[in-house]
Structure formats: structure tokens, C-alpha cells
N, C-alpha and C. Protein backbone atom coordinates (compact mmCIF):
# COMPACT_ATOMS: atom_id res chain seq x y z
N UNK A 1 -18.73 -19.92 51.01
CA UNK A 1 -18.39 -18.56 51.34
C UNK A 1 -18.65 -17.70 50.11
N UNK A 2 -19.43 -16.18 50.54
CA UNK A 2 -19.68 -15.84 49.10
C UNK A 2 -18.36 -15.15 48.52
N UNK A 3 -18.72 -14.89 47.58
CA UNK A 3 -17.41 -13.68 46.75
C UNK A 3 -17.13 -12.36 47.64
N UNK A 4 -17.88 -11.84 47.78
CA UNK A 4 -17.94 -10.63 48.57
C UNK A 4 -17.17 -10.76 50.21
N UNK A 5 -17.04 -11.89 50.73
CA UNK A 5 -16.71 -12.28 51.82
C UNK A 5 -15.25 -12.53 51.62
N UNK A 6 -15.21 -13.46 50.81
CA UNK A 6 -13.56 -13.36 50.46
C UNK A 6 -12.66 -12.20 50.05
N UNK A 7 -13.06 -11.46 49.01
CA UNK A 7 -12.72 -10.26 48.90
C UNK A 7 -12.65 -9.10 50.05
N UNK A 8 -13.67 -9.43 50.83
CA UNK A 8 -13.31 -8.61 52.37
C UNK A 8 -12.12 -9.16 52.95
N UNK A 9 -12.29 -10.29 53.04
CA UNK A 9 -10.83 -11.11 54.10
C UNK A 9 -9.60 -10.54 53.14
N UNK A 10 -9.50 -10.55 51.90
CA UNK A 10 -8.51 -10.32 51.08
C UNK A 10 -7.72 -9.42 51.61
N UNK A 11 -8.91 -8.14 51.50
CA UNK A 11 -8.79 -6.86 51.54
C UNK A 11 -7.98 -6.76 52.93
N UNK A 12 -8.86 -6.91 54.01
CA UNK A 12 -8.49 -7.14 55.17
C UNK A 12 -7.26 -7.80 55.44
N UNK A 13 -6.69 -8.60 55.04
CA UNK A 13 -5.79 -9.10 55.50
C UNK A 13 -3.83 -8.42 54.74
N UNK A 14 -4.63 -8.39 53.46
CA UNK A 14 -3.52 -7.52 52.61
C UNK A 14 -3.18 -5.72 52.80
N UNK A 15 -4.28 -5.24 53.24
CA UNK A 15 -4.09 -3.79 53.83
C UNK A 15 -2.90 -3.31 54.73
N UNK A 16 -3.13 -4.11 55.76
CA UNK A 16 -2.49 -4.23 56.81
C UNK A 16 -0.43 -4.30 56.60
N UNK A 17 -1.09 -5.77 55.95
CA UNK A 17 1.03 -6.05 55.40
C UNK A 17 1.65 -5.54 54.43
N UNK A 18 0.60 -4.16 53.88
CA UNK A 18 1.44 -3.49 52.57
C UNK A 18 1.45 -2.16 53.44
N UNK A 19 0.61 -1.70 54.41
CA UNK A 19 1.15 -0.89 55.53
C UNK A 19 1.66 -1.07 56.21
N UNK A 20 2.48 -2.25 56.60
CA UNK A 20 3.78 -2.71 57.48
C UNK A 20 4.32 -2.56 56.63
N UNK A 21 4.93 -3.07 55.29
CA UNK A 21 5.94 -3.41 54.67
C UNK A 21 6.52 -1.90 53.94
N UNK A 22 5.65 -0.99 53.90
CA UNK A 22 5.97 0.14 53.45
C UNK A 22 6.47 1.30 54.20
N UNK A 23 5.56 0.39 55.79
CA UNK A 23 6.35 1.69 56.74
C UNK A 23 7.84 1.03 57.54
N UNK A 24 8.07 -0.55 56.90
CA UNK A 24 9.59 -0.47 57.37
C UNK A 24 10.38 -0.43 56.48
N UNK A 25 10.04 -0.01 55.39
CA UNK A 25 10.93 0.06 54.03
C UNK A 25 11.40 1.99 54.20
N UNK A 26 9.88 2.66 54.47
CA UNK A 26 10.39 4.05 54.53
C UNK A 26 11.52 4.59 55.80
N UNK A 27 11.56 3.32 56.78
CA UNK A 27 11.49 3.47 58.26
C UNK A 27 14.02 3.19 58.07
N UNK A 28 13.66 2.19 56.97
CA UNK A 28 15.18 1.68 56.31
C UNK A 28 15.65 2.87 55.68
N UNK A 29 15.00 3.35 54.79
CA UNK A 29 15.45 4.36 53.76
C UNK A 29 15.48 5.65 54.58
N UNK A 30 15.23 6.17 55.94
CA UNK A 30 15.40 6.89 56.37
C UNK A 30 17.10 6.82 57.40
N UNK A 31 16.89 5.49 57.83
CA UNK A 31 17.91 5.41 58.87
C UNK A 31 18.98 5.49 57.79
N UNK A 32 19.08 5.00 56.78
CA UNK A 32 20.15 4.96 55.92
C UNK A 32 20.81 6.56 55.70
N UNK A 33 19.71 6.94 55.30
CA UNK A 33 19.72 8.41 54.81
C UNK A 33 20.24 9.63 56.24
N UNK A 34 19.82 9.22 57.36
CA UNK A 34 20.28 9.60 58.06
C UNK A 34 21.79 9.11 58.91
N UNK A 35 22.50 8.08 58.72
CA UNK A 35 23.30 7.70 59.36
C UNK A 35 24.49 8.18 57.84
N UNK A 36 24.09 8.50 57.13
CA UNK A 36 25.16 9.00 55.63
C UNK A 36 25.36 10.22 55.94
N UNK A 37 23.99 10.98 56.35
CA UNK A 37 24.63 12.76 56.21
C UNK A 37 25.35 12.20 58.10
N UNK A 38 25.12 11.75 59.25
CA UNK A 38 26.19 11.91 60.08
C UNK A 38 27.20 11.48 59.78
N UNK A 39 27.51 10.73 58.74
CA UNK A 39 28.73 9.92 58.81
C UNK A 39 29.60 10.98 57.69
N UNK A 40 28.83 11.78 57.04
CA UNK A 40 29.60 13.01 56.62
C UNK A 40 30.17 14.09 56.99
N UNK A 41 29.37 14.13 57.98
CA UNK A 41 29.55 15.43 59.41
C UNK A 41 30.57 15.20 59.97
N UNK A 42 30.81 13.68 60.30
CA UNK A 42 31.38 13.92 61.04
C UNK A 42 33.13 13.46 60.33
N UNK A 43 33.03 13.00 58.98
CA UNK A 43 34.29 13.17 58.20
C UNK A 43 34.73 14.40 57.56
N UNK A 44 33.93 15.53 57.77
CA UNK A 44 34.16 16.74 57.69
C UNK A 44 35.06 17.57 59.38
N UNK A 45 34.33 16.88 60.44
CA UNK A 45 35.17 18.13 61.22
C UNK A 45 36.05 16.94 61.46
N UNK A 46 36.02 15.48 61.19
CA UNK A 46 37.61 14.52 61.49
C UNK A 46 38.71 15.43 60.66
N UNK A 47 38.21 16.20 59.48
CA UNK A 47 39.17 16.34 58.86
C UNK A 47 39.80 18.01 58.86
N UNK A 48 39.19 18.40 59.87
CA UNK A 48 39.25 19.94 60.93
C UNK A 48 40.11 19.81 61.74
N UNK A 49 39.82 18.86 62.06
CA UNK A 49 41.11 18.12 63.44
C UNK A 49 42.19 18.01 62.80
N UNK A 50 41.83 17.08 62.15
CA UNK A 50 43.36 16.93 61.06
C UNK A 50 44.36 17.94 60.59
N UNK A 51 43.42 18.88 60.49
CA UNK A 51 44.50 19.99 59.85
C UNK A 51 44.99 21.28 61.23
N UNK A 52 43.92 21.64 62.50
CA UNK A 52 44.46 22.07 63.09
C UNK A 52 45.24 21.47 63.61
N UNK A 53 45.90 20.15 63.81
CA UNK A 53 46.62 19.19 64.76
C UNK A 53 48.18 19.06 63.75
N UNK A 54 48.17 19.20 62.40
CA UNK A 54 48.88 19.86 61.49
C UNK A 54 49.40 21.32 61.84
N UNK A 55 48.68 22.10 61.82
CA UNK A 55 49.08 23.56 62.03
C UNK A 55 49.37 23.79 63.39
N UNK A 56 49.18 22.78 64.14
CA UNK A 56 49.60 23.11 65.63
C UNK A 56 51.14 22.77 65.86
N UNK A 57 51.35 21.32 65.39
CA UNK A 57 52.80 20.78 64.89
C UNK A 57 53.85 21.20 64.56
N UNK A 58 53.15 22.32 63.55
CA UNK A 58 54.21 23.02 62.82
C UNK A 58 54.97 24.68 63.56
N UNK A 59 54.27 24.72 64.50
CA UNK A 59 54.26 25.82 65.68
C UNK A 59 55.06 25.54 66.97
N UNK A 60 54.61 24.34 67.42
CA UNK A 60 55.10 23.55 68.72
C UNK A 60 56.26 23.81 68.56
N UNK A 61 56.80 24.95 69.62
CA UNK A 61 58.23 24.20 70.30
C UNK A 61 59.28 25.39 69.74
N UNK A 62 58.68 26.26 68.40
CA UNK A 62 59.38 27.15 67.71
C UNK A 62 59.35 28.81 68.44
N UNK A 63 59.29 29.01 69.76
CA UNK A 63 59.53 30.12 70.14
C UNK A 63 58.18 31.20 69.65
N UNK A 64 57.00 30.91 69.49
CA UNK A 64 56.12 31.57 69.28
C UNK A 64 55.12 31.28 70.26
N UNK A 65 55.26 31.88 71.46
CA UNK A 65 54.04 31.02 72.23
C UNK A 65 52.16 31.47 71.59
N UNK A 66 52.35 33.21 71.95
CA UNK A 66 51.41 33.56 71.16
C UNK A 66 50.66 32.54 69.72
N UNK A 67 51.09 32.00 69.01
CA UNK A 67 51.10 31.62 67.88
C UNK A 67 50.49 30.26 67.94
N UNK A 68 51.46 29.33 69.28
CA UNK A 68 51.37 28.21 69.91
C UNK A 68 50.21 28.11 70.90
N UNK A 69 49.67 29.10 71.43
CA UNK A 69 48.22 29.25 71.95
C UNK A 69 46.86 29.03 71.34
N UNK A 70 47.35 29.72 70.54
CA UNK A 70 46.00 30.04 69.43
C UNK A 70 45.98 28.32 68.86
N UNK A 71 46.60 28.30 68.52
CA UNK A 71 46.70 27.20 67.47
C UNK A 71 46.16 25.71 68.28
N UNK A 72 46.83 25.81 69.40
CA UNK A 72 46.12 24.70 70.62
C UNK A 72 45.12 25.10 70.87
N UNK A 73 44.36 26.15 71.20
CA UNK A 73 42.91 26.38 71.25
C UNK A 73 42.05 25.85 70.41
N UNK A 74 42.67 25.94 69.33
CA UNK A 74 41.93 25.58 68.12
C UNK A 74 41.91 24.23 67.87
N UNK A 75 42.59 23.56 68.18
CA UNK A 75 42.68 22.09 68.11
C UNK A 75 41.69 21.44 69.35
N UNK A 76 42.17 22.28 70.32
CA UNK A 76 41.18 21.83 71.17
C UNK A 76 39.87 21.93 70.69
N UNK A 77 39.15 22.89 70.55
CA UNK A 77 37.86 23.19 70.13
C UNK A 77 37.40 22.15 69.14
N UNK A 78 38.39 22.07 68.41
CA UNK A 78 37.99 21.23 66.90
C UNK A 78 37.84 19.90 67.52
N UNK A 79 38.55 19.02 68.33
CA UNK A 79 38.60 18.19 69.07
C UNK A 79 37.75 17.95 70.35
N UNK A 80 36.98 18.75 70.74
CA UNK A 80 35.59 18.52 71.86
C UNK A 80 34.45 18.55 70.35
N UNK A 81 34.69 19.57 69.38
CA UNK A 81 33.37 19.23 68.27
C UNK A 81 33.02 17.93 67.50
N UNK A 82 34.57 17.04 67.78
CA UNK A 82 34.90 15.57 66.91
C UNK A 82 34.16 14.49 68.64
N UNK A 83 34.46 14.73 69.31
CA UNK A 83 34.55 13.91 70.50
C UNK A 83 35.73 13.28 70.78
N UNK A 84 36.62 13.99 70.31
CA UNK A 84 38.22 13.53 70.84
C UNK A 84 39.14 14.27 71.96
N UNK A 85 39.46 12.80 72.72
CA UNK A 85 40.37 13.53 73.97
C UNK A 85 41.68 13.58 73.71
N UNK A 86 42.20 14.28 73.88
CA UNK A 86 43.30 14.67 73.45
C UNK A 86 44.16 14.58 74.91
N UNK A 87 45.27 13.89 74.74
CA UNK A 87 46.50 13.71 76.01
C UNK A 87 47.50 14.09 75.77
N UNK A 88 48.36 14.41 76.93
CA UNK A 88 49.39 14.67 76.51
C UNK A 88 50.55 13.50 77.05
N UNK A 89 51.60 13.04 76.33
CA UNK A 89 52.24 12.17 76.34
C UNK A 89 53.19 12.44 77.79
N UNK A 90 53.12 11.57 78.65
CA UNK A 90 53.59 11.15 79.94
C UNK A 90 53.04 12.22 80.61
N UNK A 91 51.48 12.61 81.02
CA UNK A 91 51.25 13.31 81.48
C UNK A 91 50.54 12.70 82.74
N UNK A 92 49.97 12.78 83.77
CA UNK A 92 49.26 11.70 84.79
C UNK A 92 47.52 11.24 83.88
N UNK A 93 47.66 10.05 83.99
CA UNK A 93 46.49 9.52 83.47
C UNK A 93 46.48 9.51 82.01
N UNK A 94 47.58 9.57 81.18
CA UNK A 94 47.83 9.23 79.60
C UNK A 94 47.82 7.85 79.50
């Protein structure tokens, strides 16, 4: 086999698996990169919830309904943006 022939097969055969290996390395470093900024997103509005579900607490039950509206709205909202269902305790289907 001459020189030139081998060096084709070389070529040929190594092209290929350094363009696989690079497009599942970029293919890793993306999913990574993308599953970090959601997993930030979404410990940012967990922690939206957190605090309207706090400020709602502190309202509940104290003779402010006005006050007690708003404040459940807001929890709600914050809570369909998290994907959380929210129940109410001994209510049908809790």
C-alpha cells in the first residue's frame, strides 16, 4: 500500500471521529449550560413564592380582607409562574 493511500485512510477515518467527538462534547457543554441558567430561574421565582406565601401568612385571618386579597393574588400568580398547586387544607380534592 503506498504512503499516500494510507494517509488518505488516516485522514478519512480520523476526520470523521474528531467531528463526532467535538460535536458531543459542544452538544454536553451546552446542555449543562443550559439546564444551570433553568435551574436558576427557577430558584429565583421558588424564592418569590417563598416570600409572597410569607407575606400572605402574615395577613391571613387579621381583619384586612382588602390586604388579604392582594396578597393571595400574588401568591397565586407567583405560584402558576413556579408550577405550583396550591390547596387548601380540607378542601374537596386536597
Amino acid at each position: 500500500m503506498k504512503l499516500s493511500t494510507r494517509i488518505a485512510l488516516a485522514v478519512g477515518l480520523s476526520v470523521p471521529l474528531l467531528v463526532l467527538a467535538s460535536g458531543w462534547l459542544l452538544l454536553r457543554l451546552v446542555t449543562d449550560d443550559l439546564r444551570a441558567r433553568q435551574d436558576s430561574q427557577l430558584r429565583a421565582r421558588a424564592t418569590v413564592l417563598a416570600k409572597n406565601a410569607k407575606a400572605y401568612l402574615e395577613v391571613a385571618g387579621a381583619d384586612r380582607p382588602v390586604m388579604e386579597q392582594a396578597r393571595q393574588r400574588r401568591l397565586v400568580n407567583s405560584a402558576r409562574d413556579v408550577g405550583v398547586r396550591l390547596t387548601v387544607p380540607g378542601a374537596p380534592g386536597a
